[in-house]
Every structure is written in C-alpha cells, then in structure tokens.
PDB file of N, CA and C in Angstrom:
ATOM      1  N   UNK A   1      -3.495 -18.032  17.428  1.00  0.00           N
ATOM      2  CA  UNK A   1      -2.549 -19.110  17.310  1.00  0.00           C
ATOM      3  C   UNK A   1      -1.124 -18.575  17.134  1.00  0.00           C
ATOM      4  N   UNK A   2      -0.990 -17.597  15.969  1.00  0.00           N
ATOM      5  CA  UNK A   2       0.446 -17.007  15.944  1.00  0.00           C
ATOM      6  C   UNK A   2       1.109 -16.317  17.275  1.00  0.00           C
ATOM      7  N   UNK A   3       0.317 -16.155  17.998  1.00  0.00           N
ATOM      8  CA  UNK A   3       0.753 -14.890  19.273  1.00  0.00           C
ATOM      9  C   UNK A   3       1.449 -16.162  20.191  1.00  0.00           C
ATOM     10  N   UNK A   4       0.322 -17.290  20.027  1.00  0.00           N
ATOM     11  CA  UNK A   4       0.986 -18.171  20.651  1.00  0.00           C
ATOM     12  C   UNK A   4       1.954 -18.628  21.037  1.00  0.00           C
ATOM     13  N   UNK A   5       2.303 -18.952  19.681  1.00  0.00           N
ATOM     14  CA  UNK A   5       3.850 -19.428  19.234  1.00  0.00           C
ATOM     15  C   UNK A   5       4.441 -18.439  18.880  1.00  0.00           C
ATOM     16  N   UNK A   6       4.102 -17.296  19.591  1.00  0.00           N
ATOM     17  CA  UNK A   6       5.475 -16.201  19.191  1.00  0.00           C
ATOM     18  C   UNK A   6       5.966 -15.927  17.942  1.00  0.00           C
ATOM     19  N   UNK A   7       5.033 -15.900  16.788  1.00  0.00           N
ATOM     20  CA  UNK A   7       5.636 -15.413  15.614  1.00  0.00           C
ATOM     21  C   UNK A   7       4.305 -14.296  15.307  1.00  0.00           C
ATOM     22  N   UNK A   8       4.989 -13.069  15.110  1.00  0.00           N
ATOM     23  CA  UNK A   8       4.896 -11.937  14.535  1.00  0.00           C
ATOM     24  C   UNK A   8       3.757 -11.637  13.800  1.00  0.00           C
ATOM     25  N   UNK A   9       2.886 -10.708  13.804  1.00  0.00           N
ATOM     26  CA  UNK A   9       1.678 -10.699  12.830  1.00  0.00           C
ATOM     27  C   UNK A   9       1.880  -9.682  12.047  1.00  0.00           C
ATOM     28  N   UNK A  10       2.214  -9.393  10.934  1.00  0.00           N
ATOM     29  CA  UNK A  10       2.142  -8.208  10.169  1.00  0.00           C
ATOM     30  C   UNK A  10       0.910  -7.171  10.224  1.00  0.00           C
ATOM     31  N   UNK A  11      -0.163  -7.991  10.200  1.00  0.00           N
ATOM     32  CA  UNK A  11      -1.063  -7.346  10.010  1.00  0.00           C
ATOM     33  C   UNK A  11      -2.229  -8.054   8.879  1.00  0.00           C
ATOM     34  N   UNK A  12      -3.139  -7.682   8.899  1.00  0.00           N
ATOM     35  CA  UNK A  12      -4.644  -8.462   8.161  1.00  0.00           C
ATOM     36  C   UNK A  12      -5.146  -7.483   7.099  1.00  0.00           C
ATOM     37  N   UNK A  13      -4.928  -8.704   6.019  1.00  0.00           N
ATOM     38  CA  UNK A  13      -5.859  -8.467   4.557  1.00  0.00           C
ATOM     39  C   UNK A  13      -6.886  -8.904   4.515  1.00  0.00           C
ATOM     40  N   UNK A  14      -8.029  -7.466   3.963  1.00  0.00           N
ATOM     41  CA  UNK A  14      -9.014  -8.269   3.551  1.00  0.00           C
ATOM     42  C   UNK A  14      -8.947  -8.221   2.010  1.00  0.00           C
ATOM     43  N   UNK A  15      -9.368  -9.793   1.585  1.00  0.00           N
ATOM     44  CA  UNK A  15      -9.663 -10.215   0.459  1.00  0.00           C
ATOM     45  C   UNK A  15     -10.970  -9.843  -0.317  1.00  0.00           C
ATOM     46  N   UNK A  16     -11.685  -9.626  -1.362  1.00  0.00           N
ATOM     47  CA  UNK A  16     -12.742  -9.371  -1.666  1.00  0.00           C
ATOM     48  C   UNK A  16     -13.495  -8.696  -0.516  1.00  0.00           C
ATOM     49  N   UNK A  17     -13.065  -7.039  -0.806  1.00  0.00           N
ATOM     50  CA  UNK A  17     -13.765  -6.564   0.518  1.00  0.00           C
ATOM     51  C   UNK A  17     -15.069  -6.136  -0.213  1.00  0.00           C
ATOM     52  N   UNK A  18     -14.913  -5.688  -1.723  1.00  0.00           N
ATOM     53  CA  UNK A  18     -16.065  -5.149  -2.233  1.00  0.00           C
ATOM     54  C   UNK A  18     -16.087  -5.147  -3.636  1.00  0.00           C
ATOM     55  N   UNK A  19     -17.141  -5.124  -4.098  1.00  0.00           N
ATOM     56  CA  UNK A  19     -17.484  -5.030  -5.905  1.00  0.00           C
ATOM     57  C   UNK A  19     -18.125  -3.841  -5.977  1.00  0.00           C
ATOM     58  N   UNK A  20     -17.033  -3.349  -7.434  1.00  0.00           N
ATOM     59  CA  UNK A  20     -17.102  -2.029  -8.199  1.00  0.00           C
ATOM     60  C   UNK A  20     -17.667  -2.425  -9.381  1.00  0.00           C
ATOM     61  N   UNK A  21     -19.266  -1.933  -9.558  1.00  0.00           N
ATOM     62  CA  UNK A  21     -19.831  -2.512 -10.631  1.00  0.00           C
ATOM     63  C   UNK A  21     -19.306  -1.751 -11.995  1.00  0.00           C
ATOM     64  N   UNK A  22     -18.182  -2.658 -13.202  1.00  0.00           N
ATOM     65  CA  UNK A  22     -18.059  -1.991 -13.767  1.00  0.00           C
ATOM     66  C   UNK A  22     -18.869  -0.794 -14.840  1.00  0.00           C
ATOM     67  N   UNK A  23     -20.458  -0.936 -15.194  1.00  0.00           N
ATOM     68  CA  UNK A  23     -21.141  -0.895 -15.784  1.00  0.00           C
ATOM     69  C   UNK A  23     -21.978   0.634 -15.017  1.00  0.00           C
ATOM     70  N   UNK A  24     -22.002   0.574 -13.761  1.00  0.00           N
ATOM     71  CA  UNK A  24     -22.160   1.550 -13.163  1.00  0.00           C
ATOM     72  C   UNK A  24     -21.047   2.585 -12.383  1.00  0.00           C
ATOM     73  N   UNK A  25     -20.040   2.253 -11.808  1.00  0.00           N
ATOM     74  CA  UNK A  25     -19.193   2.346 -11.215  1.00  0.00           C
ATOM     75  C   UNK A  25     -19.949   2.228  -9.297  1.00  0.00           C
ATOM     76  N   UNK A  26     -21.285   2.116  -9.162  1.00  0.00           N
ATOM     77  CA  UNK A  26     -21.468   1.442  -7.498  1.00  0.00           C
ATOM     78  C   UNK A  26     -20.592   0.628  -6.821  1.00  0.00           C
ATOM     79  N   UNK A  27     -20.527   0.715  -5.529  1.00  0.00           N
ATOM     80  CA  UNK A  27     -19.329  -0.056  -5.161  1.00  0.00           C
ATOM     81  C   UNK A  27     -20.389  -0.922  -4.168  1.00  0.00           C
ATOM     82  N   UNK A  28     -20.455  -2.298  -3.682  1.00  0.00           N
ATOM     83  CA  UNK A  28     -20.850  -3.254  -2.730  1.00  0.00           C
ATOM     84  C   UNK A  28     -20.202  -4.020  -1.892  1.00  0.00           C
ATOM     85  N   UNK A  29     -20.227  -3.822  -0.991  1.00  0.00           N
ATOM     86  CA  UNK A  29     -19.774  -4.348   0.451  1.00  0.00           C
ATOM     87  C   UNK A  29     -20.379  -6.278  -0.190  1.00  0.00           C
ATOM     88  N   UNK A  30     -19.923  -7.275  -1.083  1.00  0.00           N
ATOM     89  CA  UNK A  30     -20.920  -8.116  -1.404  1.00  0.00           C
ATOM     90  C   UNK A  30     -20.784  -8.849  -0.248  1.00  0.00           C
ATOM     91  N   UNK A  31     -19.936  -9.138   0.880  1.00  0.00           N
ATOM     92  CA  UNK A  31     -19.708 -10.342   1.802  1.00  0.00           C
ATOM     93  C   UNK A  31     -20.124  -9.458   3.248  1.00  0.00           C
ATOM     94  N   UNK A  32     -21.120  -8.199   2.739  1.00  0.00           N
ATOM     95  CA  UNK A  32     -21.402  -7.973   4.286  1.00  0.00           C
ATOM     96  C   UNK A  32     -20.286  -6.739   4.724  1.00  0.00           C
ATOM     97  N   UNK A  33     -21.009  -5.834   5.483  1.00  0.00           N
ATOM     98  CA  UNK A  33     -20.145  -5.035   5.909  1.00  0.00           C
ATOM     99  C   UNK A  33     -18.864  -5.417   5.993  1.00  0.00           C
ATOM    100  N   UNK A  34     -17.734  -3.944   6.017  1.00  0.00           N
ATOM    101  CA  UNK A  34     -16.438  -4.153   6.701  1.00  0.00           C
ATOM    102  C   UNK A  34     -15.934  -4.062   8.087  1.00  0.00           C
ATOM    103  N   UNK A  35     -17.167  -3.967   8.767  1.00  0.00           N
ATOM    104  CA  UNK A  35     -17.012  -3.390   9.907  1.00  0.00           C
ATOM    105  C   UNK A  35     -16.304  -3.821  10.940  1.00  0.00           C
ATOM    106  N   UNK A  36     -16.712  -5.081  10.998  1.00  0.00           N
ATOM    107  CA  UNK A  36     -16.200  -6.115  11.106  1.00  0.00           C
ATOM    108  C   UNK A  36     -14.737  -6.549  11.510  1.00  0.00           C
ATOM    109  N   UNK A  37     -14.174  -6.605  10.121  1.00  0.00           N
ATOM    110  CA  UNK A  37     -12.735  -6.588  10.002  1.00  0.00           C
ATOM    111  C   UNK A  37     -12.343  -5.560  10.751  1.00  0.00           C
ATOM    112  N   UNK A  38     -12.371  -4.114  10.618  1.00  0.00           N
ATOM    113  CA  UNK A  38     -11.914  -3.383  11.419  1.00  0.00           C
ATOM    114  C   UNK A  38     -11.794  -3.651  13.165  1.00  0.00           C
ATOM    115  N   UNK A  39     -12.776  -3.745  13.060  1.00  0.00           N
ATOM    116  CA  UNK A  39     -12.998  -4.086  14.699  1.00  0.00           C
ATOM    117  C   UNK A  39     -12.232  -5.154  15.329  1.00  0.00           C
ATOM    118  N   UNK A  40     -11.808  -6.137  14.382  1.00  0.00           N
ATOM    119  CA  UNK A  40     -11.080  -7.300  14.873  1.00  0.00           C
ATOM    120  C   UNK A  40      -9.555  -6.883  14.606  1.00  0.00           C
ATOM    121  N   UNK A  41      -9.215  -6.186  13.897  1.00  0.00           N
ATOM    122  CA  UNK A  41      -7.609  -4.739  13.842  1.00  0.00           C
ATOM    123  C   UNK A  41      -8.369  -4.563  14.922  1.00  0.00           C
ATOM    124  N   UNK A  42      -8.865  -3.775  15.501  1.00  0.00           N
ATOM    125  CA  UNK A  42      -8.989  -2.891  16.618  1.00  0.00           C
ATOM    126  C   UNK A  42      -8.619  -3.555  17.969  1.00  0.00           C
ATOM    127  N   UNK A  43      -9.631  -4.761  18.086  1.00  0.00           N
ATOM    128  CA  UNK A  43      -9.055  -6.189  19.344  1.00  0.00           C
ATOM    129  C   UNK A  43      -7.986  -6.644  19.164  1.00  0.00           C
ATOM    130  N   UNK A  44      -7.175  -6.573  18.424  1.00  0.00           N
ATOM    131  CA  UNK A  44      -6.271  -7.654  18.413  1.00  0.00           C
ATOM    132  C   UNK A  44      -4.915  -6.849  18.163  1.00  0.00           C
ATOM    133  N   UNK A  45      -5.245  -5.235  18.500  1.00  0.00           N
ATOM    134  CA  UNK A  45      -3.639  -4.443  18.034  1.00  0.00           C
ATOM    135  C   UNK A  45      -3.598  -4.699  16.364  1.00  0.00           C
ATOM    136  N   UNK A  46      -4.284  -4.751  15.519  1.00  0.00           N
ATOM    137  CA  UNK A  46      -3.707  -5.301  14.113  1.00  0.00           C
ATOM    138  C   UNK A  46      -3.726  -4.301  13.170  1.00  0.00           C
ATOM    139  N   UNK A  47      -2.674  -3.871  12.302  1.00  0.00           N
ATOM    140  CA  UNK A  47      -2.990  -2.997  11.036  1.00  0.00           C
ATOM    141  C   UNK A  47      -3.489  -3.650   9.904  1.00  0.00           C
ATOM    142  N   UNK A  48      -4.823  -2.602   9.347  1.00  0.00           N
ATOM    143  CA  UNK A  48      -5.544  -3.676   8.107  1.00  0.00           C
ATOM    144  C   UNK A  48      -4.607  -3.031   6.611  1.00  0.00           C
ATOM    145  N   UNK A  49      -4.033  -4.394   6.500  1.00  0.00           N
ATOM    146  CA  UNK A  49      -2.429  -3.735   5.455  1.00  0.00           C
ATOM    147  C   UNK A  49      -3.720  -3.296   4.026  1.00  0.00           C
ATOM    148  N   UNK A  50      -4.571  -3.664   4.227  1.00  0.00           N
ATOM    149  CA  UNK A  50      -5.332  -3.940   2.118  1.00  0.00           C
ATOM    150  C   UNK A  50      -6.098  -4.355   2.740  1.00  0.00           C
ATOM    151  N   UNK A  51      -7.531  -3.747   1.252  1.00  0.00           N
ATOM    152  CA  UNK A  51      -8.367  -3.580   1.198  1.00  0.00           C
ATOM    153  C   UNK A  51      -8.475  -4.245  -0.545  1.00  0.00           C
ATOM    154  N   UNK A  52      -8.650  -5.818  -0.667  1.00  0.00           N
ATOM    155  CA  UNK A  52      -8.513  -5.934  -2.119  1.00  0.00           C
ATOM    156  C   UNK A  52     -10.109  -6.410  -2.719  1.00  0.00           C
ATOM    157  N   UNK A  53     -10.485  -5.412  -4.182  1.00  0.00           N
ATOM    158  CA  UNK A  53     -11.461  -5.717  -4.404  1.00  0.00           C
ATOM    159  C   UNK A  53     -11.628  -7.035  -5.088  1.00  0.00           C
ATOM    160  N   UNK A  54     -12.852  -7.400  -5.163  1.00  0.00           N
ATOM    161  CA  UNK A  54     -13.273  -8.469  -6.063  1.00  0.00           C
ATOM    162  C   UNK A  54     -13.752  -8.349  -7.424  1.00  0.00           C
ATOM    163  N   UNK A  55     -12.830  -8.763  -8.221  1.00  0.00           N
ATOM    164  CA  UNK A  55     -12.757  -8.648  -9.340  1.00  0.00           C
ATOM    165  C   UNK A  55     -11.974  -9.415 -10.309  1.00  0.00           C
ATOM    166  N   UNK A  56     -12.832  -9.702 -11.443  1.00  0.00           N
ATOM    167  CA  UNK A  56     -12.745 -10.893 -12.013  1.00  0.00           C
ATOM    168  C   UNK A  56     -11.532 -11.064 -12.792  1.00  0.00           C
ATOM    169  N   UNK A  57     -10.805  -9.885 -12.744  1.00  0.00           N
ATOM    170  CA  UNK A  57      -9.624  -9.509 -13.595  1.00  0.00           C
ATOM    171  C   UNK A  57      -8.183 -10.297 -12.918  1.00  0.00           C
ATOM    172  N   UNK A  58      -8.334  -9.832 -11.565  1.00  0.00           N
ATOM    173  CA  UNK A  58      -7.576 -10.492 -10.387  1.00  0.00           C
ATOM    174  C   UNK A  58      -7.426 -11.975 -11.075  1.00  0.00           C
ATOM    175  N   UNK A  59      -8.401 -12.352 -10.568  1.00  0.00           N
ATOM    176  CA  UNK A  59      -8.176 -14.401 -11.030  1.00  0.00           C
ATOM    177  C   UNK A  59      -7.931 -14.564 -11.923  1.00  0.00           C
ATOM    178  N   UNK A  60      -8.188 -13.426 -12.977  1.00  0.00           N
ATOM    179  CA  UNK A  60      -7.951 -14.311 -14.720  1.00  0.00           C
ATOM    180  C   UNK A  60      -6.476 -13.841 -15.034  1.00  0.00           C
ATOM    181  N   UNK A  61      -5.982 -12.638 -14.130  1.00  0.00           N
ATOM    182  CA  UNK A  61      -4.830 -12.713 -14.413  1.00  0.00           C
ATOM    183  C   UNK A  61      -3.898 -12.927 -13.458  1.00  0.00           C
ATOM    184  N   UNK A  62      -3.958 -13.602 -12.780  1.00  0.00           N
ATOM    185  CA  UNK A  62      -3.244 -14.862 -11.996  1.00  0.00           C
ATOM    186  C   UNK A  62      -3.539 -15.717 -12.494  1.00  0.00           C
ATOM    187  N   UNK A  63      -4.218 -16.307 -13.168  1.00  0.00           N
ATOM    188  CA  UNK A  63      -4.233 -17.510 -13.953  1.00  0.00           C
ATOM    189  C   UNK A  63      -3.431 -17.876 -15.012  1.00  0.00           C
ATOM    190  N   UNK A  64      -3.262 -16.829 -15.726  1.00  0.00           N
ATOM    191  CA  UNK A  64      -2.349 -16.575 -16.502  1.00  0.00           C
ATOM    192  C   UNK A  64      -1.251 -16.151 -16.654  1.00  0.00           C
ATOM    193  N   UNK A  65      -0.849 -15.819 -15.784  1.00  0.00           N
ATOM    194  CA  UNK A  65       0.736 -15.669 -14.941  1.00  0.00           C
ATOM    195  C   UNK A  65       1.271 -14.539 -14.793  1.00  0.00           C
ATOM    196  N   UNK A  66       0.055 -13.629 -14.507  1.00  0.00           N
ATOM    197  CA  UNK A  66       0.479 -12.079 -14.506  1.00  0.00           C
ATOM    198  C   UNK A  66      -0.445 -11.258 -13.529  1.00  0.00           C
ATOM    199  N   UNK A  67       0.576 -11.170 -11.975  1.00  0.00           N
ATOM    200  CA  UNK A  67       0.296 -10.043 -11.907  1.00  0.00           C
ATOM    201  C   UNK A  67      -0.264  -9.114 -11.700  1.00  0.00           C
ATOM    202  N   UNK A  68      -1.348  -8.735 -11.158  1.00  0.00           N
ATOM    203  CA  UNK A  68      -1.917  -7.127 -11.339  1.00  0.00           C
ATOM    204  C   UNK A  68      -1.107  -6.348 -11.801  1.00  0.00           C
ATOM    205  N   UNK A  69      -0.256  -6.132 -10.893  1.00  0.00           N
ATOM    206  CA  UNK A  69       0.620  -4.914 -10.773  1.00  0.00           C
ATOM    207  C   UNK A  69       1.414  -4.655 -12.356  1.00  0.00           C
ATOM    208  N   UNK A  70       1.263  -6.303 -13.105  1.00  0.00           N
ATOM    209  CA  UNK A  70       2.012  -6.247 -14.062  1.00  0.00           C
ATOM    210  C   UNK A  70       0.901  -6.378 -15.395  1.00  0.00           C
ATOM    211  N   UNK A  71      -0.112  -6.529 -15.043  1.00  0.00           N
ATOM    212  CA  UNK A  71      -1.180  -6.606 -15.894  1.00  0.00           C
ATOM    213  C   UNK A  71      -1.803  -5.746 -16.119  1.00  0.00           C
ATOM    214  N   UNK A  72      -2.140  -4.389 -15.416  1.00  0.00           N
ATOM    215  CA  UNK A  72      -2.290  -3.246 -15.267  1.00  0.00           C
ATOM    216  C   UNK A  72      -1.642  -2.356 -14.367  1.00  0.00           C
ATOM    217  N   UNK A  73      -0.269  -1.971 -15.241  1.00  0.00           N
ATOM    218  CA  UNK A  73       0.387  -0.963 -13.987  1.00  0.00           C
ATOM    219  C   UNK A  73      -0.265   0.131 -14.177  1.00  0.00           C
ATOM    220  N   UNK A  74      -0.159   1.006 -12.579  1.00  0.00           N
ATOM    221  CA  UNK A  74      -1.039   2.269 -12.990  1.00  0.00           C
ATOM    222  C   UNK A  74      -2.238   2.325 -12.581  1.00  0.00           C
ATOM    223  N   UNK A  75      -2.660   1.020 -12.767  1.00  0.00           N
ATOM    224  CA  UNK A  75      -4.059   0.639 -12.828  1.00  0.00           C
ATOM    225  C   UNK A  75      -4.549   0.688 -10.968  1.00  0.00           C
ATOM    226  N   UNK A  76      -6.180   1.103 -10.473  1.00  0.00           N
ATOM    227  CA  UNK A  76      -6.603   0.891  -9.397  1.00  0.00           C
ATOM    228  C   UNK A  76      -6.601   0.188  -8.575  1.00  0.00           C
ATOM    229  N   UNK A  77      -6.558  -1.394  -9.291  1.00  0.00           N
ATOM    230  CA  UNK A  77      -6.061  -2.648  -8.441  1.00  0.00           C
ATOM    231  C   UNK A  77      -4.756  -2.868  -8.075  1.00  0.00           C
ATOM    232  N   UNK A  78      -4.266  -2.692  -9.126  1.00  0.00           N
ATOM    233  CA  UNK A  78      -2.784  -2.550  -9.028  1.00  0.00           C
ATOM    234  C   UNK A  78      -2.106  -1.937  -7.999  1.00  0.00           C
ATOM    235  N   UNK A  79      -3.111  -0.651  -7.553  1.00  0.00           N
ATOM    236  CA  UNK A  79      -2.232   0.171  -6.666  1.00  0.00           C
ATOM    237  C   UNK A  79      -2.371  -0.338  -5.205  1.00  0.00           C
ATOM    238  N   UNK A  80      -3.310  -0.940  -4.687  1.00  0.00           N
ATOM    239  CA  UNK A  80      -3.807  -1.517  -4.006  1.00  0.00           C
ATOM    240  C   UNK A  80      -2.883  -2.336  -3.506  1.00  0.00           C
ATOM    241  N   UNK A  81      -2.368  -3.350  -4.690  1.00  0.00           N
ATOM    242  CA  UNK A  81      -1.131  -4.516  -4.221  1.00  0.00           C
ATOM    243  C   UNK A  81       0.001  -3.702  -3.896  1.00  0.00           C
ATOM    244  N   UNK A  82       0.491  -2.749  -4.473  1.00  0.00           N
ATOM    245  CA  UNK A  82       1.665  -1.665  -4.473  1.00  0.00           C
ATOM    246  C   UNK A  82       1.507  -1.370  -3.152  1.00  0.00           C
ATOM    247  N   UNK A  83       0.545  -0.425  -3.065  1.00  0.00           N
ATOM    248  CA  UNK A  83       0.531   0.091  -0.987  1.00  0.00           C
ATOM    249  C   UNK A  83       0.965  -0.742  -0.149  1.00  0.00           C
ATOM    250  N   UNK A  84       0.211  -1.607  -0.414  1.00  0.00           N
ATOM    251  CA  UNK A  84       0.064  -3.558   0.590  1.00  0.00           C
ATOM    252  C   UNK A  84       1.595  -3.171   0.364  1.00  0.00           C
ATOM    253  N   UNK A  85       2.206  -3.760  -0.487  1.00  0.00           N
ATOM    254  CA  UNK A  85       3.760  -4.431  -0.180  1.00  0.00           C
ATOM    255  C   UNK A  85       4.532  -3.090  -0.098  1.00  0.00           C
ATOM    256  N   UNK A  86       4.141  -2.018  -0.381  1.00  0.00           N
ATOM    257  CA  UNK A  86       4.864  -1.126   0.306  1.00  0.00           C
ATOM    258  C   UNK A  86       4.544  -0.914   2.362  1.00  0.00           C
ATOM    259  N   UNK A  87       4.114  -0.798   2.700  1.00  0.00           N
ATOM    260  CA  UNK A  87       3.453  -0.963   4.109  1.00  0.00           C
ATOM    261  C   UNK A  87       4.480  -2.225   4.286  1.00  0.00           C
ATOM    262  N   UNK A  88       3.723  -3.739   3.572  1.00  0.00           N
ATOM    263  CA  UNK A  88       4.875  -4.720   4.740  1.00  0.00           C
ATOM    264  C   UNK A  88       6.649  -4.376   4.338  1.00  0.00           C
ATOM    265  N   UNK A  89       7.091  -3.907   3.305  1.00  0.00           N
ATOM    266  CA  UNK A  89       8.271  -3.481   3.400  1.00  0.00           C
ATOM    267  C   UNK A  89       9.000  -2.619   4.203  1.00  0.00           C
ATOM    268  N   UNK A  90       8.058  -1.543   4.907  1.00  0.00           N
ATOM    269  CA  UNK A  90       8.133  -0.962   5.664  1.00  0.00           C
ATOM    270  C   UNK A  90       8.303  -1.726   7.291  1.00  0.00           C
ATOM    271  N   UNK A  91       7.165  -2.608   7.193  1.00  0.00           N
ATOM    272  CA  UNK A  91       7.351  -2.966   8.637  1.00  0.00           C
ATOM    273  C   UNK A  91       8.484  -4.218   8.803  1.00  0.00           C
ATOM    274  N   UNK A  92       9.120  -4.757   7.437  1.00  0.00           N
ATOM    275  CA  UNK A  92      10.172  -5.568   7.554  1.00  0.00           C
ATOM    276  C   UNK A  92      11.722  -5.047   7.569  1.00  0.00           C
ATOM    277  N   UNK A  93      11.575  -3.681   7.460  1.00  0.00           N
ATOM    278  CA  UNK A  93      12.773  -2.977   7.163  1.00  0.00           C
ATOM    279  C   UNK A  93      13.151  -2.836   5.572  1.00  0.00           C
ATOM    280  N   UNK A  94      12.425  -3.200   5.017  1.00  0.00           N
ATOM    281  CA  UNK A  94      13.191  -2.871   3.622  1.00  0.00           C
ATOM    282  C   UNK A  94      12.528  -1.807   3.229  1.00  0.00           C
ATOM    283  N   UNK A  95      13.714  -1.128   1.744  1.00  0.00           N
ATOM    284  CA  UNK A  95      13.668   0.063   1.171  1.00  0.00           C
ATOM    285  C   UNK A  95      13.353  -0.544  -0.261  1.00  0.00           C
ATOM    286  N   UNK A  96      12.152   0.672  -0.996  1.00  0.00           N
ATOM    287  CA  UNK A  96      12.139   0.776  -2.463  1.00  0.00           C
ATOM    288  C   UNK A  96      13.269   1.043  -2.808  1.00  0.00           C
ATOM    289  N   UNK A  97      13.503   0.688  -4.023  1.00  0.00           N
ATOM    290  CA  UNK A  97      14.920   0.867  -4.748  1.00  0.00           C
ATOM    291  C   UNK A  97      14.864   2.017  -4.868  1.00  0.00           C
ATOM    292  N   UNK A  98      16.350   3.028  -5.049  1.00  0.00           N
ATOM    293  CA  UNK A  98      16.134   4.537  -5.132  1.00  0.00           C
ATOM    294  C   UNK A  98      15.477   5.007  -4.435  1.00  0.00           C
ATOM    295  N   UNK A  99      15.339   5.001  -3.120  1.00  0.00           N
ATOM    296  CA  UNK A  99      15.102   5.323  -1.431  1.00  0.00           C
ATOM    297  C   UNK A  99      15.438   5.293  -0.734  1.00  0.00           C
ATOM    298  N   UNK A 100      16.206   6.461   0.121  1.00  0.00           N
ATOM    299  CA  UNK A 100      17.355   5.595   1.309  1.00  0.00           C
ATOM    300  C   UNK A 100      16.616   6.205   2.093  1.00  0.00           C
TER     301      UNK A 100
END
C-alpha cells in the first residue's frame, strides 16, 4: 500500500519476536519462526530495523510512563530500542548529539 502512494518505507519491526525465559535464560521463537519476517525484508527490498522481545517489563513500563530505554538504561531491551532509533536516524539524516 505505501509503495503505492509513494511514501517511503523505513523498514520492518518485528514486535515480540521471542521469549527469554527469565528463570532459565532459553530463548523461544513463541509466535513461530522468524523466518519468515526475514524473507518478506528479502521480497520487498526491506531492512529488519528490530528485533523486540516479549516481555512483560515492556508493557508494564509503558504503562507507567516510562520508557525502556529510561526504565532500564543499559539494560538488554533497552538496547534494542537504542539500535532501532539509531538505524532510523541514520536513514532520516539525523545525528546523535556529539557526532558530526
């Protein structure tokens, strides 16, 4: 639909790509391979910007008005959102602060 109308695709997130059991540290593909997704980046010219896990921390702290990045900086999820918006900053032209 976007190609359609001529507006721009950044590129495709996947959302809940997988669960990191905290208790074990196993990781699960729970919605089914990724393979998938890739392959549809692959047809369609697309970069897969993120890879965000599912995790219960995510919703409870967006619920509460914070953040990953600000709810755990540092933190694994966190970095995840960091890459992501570093990548589309990149492909929009903008610079991290203290980066020329």
């Amino acid at each position: 639909m976007f190609r359609k109308v001529n507006i721009p695709i950044l590129g495709l997130v996947q959302n809940m790509s997988l669960f990191a059991c905290p208790h074990c540290g196993s990781k699960t593909e729970v919605f089914g391979s990724t393979s998938g997704v890739h392959q549809l980046c692959a047809d369609h010219s697309l970069d897969l910007l993120a890879d965000i896990p599912l995790h219960a921390a995510i919703g409870d702290d967006a619920s509460a008005g914070r953040p990953t990045v600000v709810a755990e900086p540092g933190g694994e999820r966190a970095e995840v959102f960091l890459n992501m918006a570093r990548t589309i900053g990149e492909k929009i032209g903008l610079s991290e602060p203290g980066r020329s």
